[in-house]
C-alpha atoms as a PDB file:
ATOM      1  CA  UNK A   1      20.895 165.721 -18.599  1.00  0.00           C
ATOM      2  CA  UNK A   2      24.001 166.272 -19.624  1.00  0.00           C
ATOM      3  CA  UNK A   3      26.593 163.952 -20.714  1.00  0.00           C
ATOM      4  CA  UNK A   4      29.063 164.897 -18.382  1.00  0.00           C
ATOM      5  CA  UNK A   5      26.877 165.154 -15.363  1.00  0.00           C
ATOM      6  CA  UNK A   6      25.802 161.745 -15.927  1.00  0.00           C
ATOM      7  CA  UNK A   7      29.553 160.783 -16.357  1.00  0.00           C
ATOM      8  CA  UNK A   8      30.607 162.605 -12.960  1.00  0.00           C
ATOM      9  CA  UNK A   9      27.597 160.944 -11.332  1.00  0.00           C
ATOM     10  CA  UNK A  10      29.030 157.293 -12.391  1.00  0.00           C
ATOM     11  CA  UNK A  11      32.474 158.179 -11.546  1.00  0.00           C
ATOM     12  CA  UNK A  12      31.627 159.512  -7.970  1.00  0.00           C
ATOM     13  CA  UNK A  13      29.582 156.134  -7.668  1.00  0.00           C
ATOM     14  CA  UNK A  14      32.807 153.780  -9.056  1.00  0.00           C
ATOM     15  CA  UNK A  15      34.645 155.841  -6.043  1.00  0.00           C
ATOM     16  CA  UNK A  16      31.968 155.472  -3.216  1.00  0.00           C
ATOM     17  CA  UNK A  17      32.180 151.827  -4.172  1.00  0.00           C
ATOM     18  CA  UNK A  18      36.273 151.619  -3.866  1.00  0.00           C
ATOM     19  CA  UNK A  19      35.946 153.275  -0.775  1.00  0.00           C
ATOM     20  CA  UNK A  20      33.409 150.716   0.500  1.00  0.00           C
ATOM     21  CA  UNK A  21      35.306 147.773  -1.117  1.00  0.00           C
ATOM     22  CA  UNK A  22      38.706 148.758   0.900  1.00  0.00           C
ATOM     23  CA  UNK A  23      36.776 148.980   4.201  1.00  0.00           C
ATOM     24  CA  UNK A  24      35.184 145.780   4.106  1.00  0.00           C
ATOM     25  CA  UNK A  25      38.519 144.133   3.149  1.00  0.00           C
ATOM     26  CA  UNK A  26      39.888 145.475   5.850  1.00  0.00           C
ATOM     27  CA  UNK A  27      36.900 143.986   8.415  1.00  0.00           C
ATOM     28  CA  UNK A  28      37.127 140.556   6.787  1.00  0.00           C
ATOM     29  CA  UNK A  29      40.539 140.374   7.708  1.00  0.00           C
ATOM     30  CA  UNK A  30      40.285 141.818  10.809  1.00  0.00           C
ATOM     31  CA  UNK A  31      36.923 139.751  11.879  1.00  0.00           C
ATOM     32  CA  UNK A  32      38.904 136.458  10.994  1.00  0.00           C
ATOM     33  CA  UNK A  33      42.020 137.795  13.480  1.00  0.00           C
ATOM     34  CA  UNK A  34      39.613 138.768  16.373  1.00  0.00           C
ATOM     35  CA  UNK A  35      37.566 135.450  16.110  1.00  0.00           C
ATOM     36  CA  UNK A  36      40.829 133.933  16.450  1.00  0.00           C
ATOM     37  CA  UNK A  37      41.470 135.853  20.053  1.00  0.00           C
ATOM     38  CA  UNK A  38      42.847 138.565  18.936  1.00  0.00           C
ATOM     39  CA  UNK A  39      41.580 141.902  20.888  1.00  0.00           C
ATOM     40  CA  UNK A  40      43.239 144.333  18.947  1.00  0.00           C
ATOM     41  CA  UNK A  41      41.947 143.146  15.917  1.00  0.00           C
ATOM     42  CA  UNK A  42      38.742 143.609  18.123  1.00  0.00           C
ATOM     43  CA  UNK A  43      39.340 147.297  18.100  1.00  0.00           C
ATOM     44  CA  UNK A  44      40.043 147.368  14.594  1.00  0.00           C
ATOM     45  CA  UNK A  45      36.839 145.884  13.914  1.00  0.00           C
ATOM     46  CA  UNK A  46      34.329 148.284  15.807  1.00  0.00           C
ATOM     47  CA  UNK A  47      36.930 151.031  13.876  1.00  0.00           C
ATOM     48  CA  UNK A  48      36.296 150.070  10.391  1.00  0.00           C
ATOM     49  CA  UNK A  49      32.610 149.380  11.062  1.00  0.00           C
ATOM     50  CA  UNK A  50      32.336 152.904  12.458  1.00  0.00           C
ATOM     51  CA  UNK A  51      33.663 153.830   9.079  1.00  0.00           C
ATOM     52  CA  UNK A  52      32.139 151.857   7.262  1.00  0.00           C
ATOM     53  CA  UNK A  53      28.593 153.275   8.430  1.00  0.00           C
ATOM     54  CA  UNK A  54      30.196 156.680   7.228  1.00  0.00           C
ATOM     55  CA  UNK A  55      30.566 155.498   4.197  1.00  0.00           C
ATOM     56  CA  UNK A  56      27.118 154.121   3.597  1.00  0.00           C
ATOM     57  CA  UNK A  57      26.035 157.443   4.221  1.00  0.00           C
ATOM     58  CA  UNK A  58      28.309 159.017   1.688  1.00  0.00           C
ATOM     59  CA  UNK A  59      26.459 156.151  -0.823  1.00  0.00           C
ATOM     60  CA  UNK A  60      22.657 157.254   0.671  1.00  0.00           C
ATOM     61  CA  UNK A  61      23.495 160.721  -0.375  1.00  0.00           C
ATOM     62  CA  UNK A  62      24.629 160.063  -3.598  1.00  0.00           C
ATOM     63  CA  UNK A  63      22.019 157.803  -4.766  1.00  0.00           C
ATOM     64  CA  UNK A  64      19.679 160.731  -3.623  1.00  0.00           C
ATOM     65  CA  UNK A  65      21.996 163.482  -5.693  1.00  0.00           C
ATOM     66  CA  UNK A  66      21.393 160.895  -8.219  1.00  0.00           C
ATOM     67  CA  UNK A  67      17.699 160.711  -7.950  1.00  0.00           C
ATOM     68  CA  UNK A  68      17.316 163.903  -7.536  1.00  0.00           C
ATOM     69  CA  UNK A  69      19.074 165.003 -11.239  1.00  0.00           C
ATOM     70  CA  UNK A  70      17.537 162.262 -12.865  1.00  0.00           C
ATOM     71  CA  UNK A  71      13.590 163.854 -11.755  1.00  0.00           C
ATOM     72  CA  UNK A  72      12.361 165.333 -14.967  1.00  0.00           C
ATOM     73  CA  UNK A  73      11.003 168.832 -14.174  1.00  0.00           C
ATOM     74  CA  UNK A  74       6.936 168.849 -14.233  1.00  0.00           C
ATOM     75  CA  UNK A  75       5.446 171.860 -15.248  1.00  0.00           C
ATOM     76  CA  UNK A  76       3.348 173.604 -12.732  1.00  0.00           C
ATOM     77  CA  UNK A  77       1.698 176.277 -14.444  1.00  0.00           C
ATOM     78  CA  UNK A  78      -2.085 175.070 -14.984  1.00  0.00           C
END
């Protein structure tokens, strides 16, 4: 595999996990305000965890992109 390829392929994950990181900050904060009576932070929450389970599928698919150009070809010809 190329060097580059395998460069893109850690970059997009360094992303996906930014992405992640800034959603889940966002929730903590959130989680703490609603426990607190807040119902609008309430909101927010169910919000960012509807993101958030976008997100994880963003990561799913990339760790199978990343699977799948790792997979050494096998020959088939017998």
């Amino acid at each position: 595999m190329a060097k580059e390829v395998k460069q893109e392929l850690v970059q997009q994950a360094q992303d996906l996990h930014a992405e992640l990181q800034v959603v889940l900050d966002a929730l903590k904060s959130d989680l703490v305000k609603c426990a607190s009576g807040n119902a609008a932070a309430g909101v927010r929450v169910r919000k960012d965890l509807r993101l958030l389970r976008g997100k994880v599928s963003d990561v799913i698919k990339h760790t199978v992109e990343v699977s799948e150009a790792y997979k050494v070809p096998t020959s088939s010809a017998e």
